[in-house]
C-alpha atoms as a PDB file:
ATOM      1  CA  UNK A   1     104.812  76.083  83.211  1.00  0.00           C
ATOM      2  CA  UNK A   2     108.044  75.330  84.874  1.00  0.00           C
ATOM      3  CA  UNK A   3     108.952  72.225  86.917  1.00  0.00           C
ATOM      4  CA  UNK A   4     108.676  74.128  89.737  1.00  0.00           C
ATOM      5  CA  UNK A   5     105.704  76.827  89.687  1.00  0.00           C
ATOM      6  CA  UNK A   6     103.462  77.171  92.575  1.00  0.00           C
ATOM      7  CA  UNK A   7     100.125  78.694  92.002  1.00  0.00           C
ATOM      8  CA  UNK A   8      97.389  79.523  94.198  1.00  0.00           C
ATOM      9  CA  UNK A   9      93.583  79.121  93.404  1.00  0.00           C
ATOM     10  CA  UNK A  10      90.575  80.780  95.741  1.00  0.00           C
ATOM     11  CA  UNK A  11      88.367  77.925  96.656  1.00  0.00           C
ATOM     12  CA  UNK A  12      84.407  78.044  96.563  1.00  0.00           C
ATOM     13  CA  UNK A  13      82.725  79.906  99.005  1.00  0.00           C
ATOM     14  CA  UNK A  14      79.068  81.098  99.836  1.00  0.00           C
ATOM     15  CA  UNK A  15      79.526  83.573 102.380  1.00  0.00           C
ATOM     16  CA  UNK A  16      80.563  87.375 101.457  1.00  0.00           C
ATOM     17  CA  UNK A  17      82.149  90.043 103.630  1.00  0.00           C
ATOM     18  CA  UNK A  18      79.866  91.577 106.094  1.00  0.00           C
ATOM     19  CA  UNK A  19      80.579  94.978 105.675  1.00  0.00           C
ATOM     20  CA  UNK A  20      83.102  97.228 103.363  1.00  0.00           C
ATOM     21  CA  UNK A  21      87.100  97.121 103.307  1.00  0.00           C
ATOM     22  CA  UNK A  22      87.762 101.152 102.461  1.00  0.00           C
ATOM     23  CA  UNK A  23      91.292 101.018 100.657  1.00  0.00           C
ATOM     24  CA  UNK A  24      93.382 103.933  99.384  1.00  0.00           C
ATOM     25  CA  UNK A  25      94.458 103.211  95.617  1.00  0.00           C
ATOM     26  CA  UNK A  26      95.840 104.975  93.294  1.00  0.00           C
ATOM     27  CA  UNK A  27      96.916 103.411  89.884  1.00  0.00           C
ATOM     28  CA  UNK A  28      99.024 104.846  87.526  1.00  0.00           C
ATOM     29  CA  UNK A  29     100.741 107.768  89.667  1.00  0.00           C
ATOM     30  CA  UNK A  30     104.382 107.348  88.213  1.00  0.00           C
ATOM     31  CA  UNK A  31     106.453 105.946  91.251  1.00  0.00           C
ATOM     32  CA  UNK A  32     106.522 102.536  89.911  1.00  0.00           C
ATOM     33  CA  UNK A  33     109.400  99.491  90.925  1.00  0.00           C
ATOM     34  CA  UNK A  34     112.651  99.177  89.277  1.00  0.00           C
ATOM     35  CA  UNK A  35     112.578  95.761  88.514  1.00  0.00           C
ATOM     36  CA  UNK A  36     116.166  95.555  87.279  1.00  0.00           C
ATOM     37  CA  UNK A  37     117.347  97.692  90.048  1.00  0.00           C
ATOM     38  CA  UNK A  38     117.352  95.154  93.158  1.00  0.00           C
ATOM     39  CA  UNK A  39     119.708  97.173  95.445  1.00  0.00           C
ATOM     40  CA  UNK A  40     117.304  99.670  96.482  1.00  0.00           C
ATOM     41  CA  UNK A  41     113.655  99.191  97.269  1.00  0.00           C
ATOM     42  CA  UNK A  42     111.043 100.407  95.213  1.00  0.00           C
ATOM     43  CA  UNK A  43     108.734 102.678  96.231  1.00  0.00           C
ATOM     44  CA  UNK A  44     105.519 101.738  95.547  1.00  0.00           C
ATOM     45  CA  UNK A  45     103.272 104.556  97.312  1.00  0.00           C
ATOM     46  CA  UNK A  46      99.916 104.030  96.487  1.00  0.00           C
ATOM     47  CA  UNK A  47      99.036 100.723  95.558  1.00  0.00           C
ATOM     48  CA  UNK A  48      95.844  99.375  97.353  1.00  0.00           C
ATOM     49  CA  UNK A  49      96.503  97.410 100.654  1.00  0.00           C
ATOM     50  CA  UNK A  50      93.679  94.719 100.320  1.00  0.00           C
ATOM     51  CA  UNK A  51      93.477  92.437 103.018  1.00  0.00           C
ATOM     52  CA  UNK A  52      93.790  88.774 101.896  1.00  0.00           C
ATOM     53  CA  UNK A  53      92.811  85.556 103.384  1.00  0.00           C
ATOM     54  CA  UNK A  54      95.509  85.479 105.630  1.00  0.00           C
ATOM     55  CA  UNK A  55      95.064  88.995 107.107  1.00  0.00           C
ATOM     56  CA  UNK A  56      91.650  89.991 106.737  1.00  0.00           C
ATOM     57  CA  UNK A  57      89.973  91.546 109.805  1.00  0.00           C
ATOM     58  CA  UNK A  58      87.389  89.343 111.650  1.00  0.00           C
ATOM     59  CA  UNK A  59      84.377  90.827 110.090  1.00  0.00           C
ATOM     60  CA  UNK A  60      85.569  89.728 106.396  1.00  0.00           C
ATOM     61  CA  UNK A  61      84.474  86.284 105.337  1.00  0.00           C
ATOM     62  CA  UNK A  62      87.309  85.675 102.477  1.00  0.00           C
ATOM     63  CA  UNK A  63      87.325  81.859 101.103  1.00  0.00           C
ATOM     64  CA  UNK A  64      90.242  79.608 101.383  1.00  0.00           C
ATOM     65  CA  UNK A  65      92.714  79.299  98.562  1.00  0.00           C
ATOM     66  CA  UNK A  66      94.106  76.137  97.826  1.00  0.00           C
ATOM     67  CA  UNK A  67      98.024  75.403  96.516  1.00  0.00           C
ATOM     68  CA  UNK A  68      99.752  73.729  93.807  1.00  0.00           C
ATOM     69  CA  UNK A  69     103.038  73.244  92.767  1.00  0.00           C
ATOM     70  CA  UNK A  70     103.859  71.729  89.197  1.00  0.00           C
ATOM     71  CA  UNK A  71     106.514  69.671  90.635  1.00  0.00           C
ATOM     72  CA  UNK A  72     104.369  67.574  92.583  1.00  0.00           C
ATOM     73  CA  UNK A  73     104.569  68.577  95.827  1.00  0.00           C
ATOM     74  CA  UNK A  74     101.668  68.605  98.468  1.00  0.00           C
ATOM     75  CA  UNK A  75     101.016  71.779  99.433  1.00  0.00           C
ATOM     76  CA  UNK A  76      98.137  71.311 102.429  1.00  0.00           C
ATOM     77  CA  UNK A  77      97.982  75.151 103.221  1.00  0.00           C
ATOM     78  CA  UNK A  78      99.590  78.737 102.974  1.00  0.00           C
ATOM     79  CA  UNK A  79     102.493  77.605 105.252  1.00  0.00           C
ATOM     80  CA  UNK A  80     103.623  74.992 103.399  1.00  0.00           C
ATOM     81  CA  UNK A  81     103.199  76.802 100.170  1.00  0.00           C
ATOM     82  CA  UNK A  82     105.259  79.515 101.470  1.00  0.00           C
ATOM     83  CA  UNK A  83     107.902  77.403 102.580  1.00  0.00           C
ATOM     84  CA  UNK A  84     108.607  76.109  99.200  1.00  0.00           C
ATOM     85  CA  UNK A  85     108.504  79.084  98.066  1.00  0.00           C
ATOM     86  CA  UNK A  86     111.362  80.305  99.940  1.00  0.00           C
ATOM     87  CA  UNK A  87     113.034  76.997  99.022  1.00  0.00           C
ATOM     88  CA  UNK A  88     112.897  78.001  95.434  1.00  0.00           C
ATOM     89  CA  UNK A  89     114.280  81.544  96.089  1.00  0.00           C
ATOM     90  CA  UNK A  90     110.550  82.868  95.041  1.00  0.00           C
ATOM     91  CA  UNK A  91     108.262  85.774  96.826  1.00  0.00           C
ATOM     92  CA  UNK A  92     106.336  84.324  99.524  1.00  0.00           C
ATOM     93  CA  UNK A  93     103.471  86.678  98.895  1.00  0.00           C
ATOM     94  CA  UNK A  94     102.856  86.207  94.885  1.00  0.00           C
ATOM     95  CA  UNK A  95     104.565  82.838  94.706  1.00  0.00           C
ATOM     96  CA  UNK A  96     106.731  83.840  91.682  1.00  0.00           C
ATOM     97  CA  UNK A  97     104.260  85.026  89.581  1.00  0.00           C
ATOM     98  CA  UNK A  98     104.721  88.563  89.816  1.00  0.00           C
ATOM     99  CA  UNK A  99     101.338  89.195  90.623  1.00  0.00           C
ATOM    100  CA  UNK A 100      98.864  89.119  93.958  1.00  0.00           C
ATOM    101  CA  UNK A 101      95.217  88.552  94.088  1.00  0.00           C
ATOM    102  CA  UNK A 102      94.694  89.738  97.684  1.00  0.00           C
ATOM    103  CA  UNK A 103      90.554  88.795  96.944  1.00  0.00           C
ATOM    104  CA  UNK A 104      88.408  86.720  94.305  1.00  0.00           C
ATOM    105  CA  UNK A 105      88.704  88.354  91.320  1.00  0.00           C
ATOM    106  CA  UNK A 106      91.112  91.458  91.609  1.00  0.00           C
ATOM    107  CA  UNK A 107      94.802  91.044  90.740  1.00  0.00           C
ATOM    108  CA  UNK A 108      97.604  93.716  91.344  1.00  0.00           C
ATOM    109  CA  UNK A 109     101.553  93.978  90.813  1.00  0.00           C
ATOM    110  CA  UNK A 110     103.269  92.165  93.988  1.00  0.00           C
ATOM    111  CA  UNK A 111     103.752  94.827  96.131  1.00  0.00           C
ATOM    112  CA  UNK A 112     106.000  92.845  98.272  1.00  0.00           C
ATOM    113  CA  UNK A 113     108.538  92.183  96.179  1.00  0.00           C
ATOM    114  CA  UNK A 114     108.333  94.747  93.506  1.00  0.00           C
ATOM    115  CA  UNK A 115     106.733  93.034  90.864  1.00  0.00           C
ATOM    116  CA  UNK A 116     109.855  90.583  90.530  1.00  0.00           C
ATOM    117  CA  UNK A 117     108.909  87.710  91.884  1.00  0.00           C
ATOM    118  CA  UNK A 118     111.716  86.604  93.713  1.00  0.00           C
ATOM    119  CA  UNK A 119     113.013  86.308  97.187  1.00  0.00           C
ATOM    120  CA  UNK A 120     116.032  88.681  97.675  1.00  0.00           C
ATOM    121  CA  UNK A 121     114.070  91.865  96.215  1.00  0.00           C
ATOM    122  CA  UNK A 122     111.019  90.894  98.764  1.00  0.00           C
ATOM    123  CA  UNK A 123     113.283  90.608 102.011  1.00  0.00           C
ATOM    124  CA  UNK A 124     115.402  93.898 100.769  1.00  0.00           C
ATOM    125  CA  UNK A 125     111.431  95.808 100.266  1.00  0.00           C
ATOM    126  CA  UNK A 126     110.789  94.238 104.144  1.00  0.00           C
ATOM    127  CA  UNK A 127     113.502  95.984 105.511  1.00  0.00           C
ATOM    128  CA  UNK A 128     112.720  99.307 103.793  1.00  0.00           C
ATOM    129  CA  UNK A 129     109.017  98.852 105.143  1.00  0.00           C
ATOM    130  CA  UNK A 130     110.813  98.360 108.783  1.00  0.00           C
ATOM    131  CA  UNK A 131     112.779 102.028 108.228  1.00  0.00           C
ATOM    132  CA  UNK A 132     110.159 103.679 106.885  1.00  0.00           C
ATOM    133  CA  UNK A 133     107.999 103.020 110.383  1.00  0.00           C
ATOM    134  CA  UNK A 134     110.755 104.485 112.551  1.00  0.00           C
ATOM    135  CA  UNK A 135     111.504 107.374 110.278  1.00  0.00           C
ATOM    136  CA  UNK A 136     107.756 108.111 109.319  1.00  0.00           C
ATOM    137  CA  UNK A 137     106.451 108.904 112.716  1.00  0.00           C
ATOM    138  CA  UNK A 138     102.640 109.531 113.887  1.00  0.00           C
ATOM    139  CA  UNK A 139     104.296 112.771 115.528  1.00  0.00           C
ATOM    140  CA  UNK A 140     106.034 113.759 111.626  1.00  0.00           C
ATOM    141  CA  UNK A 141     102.420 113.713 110.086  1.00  0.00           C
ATOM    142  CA  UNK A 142     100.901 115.660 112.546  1.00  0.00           C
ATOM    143  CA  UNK A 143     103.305 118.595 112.179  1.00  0.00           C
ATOM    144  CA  UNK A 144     103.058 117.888 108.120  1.00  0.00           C
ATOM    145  CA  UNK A 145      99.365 118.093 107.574  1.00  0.00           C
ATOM    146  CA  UNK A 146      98.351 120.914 106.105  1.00  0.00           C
ATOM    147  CA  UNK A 147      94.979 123.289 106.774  1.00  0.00           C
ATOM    148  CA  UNK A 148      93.201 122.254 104.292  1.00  0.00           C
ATOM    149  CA  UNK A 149      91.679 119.370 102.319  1.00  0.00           C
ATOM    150  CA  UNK A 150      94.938 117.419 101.090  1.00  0.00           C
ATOM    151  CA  UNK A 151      95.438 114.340  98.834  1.00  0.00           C
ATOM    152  CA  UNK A 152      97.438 110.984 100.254  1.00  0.00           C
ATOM    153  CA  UNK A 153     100.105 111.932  97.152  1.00  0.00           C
ATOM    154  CA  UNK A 154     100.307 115.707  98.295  1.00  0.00           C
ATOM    155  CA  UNK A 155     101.774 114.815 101.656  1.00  0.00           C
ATOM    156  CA  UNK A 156     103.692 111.571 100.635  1.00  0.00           C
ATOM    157  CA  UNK A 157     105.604 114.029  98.372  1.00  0.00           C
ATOM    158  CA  UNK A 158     106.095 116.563 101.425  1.00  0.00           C
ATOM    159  CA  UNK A 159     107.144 113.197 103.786  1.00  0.00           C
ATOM    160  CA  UNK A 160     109.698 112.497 101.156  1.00  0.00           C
ATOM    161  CA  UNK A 161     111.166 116.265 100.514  1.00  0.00           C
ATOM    162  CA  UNK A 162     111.101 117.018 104.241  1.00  0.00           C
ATOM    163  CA  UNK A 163     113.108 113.852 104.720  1.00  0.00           C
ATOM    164  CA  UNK A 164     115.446 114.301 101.863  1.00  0.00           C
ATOM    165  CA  UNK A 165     114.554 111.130 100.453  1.00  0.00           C
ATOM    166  CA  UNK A 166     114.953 110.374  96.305  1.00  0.00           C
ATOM    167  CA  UNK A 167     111.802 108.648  95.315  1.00  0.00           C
ATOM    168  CA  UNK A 168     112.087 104.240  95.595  1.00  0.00           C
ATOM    169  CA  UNK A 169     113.932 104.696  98.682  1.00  0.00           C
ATOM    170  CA  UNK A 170     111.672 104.148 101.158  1.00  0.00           C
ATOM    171  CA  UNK A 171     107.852 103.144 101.204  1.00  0.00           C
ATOM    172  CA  UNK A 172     106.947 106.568 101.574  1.00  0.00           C
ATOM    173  CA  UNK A 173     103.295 106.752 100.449  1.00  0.00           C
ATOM    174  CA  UNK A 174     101.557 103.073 102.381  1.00  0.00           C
ATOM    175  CA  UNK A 175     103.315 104.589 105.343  1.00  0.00           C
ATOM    176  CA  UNK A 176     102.090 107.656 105.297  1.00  0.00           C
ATOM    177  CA  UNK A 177      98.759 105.989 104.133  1.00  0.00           C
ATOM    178  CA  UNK A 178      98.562 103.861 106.944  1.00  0.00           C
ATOM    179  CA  UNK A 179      99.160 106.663 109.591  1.00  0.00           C
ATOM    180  CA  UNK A 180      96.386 108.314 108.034  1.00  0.00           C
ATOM    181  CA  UNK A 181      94.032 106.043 108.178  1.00  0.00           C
ATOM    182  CA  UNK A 182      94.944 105.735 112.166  1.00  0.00           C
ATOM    183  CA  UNK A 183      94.550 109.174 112.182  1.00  0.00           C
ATOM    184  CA  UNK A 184      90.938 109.046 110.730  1.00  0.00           C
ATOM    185  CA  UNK A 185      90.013 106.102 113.132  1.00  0.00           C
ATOM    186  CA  UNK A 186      91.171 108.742 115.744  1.00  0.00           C
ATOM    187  CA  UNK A 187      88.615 111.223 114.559  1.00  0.00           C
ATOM    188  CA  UNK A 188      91.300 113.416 113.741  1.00  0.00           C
ATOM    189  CA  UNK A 189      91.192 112.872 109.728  1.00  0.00           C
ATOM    190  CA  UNK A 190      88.108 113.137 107.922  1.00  0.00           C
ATOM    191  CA  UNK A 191      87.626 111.413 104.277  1.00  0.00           C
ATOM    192  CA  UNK A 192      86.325 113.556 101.833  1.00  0.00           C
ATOM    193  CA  UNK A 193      86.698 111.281  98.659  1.00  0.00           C
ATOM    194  CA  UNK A 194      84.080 108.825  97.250  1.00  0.00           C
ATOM    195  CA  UNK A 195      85.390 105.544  95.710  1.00  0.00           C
ATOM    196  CA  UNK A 196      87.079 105.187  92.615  1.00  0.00           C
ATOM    197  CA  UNK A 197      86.328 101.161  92.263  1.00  0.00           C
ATOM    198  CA  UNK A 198      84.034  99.145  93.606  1.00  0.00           C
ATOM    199  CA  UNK A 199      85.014  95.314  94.427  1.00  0.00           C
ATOM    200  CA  UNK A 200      82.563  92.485  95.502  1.00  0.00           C
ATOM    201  CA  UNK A 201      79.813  94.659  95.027  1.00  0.00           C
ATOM    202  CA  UNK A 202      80.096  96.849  97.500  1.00  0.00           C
ATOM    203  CA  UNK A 203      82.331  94.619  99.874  1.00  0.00           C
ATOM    204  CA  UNK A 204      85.269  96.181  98.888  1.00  0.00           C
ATOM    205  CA  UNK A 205      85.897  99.998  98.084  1.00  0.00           C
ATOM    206  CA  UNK A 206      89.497 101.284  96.478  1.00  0.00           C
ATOM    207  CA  UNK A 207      90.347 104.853  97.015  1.00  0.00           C
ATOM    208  CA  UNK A 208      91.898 107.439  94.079  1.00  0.00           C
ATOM    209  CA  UNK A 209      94.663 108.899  96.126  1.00  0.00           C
ATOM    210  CA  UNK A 210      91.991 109.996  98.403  1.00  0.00           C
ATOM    211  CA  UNK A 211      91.545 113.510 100.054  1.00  0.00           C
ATOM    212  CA  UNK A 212      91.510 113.844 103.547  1.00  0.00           C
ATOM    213  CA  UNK A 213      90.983 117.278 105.660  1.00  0.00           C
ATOM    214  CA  UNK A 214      91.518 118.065 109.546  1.00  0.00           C
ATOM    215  CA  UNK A 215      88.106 117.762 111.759  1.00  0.00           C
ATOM    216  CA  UNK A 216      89.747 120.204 114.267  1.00  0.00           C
END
């Protein structure tokens, strides 16, 4: 352990979720981070969004996580904590450690900063995530879906050819993913695919590149 490694530990709790998170995820589809290469941003399409302490909706009962930093320094809460991580030039989101456990028990590759664990690649990644929203439009997936079932790869891939974009440009696929999911909420998207993990029971359900077809 360095002098100066911050590390984050969930913190006792009773209570469980009330009802079940439905993520997309899709492990080992080959569109992986360049960690070496720091001038673009990686994209990293289908990793599984899983809302943490800090984001989860209001029906999700996630515990606290306390923080720690081997130099001594008090670190009362996630602010703090996130402040010296920035001091230290480290990802605010995984702390340095490359890693993110978004809940109890279930650890991914950073997604915000490409599995680096530094600063510069997670600000350069929050940028790309800003393009991608005002090139990947709700209007641009409407006129992209096809007429018939479809998987969340299938039409990231068409996204990215129909833009003319060379894969770890842009977050293609969590844009696209997230537009779909509003489009489901909508009524206009129906899922077809059953989990591929479980978490927390049934709490927490991760998606295989899911399929999704048009209700109308």
């Amino acid at each position: 352990m360095t002098n100066h490694e911050i590390s984050a530990q969930w913190l006792p709790h009773p209570a469980a979720p009330n009802g079940a998170l439905s993520i997309p995820d899709t492990p080992g589809i080959p569109d992986a981070p360049n960690a070496a290469d720091t001038s673009k941003a990686a994209d990293i399409p289908y990793e599984p969004d899983v809302a943490d302490a800090s984001d989860a909706p209001g029906s999700f009962d996630f515990p606290a996580r306390a923080f720690t930093c081997a130099c001594g320094l008090a670190l009362p809460d996630e602010t703090s904590a996130e402040l010296h991580a920035m001091e230290l030039n480290l990802c605010t989101a995984c702390f340095g450690t490359t890693r993110q456990e978004p809940i109890p028990g279930y650890t991914r590759p950073c997604t915000a900063c490409a599995a680096t664990g530094r600063r510069g690649p997670q600000l350069v990644w929050e940028l790309a995530h800003a393009e991608a929203e005002r090139v990947i439009t709700l209007p641009l997936i409407r006129a992209l879906l096809p007429h018939r079932p479809f998987r969340l790869s299938e039409l990231s891939d068409q996204v990215r050819t129909h833009l003319g974009l060379p894969p770890g440009r842009l977050p293609v696929g969590p844009r696209v993913r997230d537009l779909l999911l509003h489009l489901q909420s909508q009524g206009e998207l129906a899922l077809l695919s059953a989990p591929a993990r479980l978490l927390q029971g049934t709490d927490v359900v991760l998606y295989d590149d899911p399929h999704w077809v048009r209700t109308a």
